[in-house]
Protein backbone atom coordinates (compact mmCIF):
# COMPACT_ATOMS: atom_id res chain seq x y z
CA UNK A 1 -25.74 -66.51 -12.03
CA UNK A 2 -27.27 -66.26 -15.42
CA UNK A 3 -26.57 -68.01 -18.62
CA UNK A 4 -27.11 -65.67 -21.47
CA UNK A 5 -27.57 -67.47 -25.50
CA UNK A 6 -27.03 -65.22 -28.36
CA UNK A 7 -29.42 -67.11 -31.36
CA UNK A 8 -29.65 -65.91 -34.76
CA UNK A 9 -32.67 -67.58 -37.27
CA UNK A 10 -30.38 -68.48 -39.69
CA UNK A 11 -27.48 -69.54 -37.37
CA UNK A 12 -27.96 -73.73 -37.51
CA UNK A 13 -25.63 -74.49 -34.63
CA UNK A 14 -28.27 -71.91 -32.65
CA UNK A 15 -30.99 -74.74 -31.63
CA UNK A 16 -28.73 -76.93 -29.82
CA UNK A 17 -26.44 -73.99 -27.55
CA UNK A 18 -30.12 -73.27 -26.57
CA UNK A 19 -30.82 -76.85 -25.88
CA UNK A 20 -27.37 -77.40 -23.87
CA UNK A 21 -27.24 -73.80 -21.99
CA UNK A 22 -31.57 -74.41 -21.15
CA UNK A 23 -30.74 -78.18 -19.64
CA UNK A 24 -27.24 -76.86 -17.60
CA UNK A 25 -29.37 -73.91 -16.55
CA UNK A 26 -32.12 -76.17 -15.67
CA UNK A 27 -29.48 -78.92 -13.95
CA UNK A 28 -27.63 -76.08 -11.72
CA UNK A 29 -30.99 -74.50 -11.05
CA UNK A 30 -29.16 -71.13 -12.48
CA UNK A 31 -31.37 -68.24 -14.58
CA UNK A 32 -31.19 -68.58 -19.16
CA UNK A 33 -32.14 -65.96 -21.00
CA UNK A 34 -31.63 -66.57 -24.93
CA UNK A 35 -31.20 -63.54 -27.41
CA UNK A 36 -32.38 -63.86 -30.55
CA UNK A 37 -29.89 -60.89 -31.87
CA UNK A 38 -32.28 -60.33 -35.16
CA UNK A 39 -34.51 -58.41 -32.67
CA UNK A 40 -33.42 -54.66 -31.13
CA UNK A 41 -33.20 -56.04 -27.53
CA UNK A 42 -31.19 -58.77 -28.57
CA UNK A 43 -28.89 -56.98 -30.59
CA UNK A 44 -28.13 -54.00 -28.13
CA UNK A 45 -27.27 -56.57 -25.66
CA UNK A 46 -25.15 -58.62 -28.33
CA UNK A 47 -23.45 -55.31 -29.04
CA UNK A 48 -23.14 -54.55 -25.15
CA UNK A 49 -21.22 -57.76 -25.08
CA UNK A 50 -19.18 -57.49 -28.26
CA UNK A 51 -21.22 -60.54 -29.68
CA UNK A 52 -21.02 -60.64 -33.55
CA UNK A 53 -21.79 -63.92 -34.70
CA UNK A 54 -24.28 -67.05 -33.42
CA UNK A 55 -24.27 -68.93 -31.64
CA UNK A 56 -22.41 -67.17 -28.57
CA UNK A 57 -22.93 -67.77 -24.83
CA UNK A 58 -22.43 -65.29 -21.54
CA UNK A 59 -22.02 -66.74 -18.17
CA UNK A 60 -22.70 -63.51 -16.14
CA UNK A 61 -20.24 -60.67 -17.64
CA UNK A 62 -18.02 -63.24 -19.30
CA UNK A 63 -18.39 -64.51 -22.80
CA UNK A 64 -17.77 -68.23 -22.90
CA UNK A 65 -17.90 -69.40 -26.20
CA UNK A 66 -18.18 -67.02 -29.41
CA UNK A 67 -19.42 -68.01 -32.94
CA UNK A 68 -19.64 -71.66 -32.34
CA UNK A 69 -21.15 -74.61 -30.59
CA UNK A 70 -19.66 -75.71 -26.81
CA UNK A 71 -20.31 -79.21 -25.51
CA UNK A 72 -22.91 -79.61 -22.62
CA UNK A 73 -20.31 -80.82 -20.70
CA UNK A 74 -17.77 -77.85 -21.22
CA UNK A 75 -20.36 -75.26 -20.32
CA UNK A 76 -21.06 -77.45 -16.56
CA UNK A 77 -17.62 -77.16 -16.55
CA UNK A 78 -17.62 -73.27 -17.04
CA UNK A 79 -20.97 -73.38 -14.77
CA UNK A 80 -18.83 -75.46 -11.73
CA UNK A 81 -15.95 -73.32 -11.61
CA UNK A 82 -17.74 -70.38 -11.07
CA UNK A 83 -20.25 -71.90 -8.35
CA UNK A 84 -17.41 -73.20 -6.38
CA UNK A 85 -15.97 -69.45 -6.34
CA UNK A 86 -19.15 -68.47 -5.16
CA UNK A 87 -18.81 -70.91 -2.33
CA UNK A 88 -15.55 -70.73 -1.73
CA UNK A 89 -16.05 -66.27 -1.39
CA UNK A 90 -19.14 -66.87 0.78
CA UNK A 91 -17.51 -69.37 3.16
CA UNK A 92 -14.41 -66.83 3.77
CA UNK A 93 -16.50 -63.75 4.35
């Protein structure tokens, strides 16, 4: 699993989604890469996620929250639910 933050330098919700998605990364022991989208890697993945506006966050393939800031405790959330599948599809196979 990998947390993926979409920063822009002028974006000023973009300091804390980094804070939040580095300490639940950190807390689930999962990967965080941030994006700062005013550079060409950051933008072509931005673009290969349909990101156009800061701050965004990608949990794996899925965009979480676009545009705006998500509470630390809504992203565990989002981070939980998709653990448990993991367990829940490794248990049954």
């Amino acid at each position: 699993m990998e947390l993926k933050v979409f920063t822009l330098p002028t974006c000023s919700g973009c300091p804390m989604a980094k804070t939040i998605a580095l300490e639940v990364a950190k807390k689930y022991r999962v990967a965080c890469k941030v994006l700062d989208m005013a550079t060409k890697e950051g933008l072509d993945e931005g673009l290969a996620y349909q990101v156009m506006s800061a701050p965004s966050i990608a949990i794996d393939e899925d965009i979480i929250v676009r545009g705006h800031l998500i509470s630390k405790k809504k992203l565990e959330e989002e981070v939980e639910k998709r653990l448990e599948k993991w367990k829940t599809r490794g248990s049954s196979e």
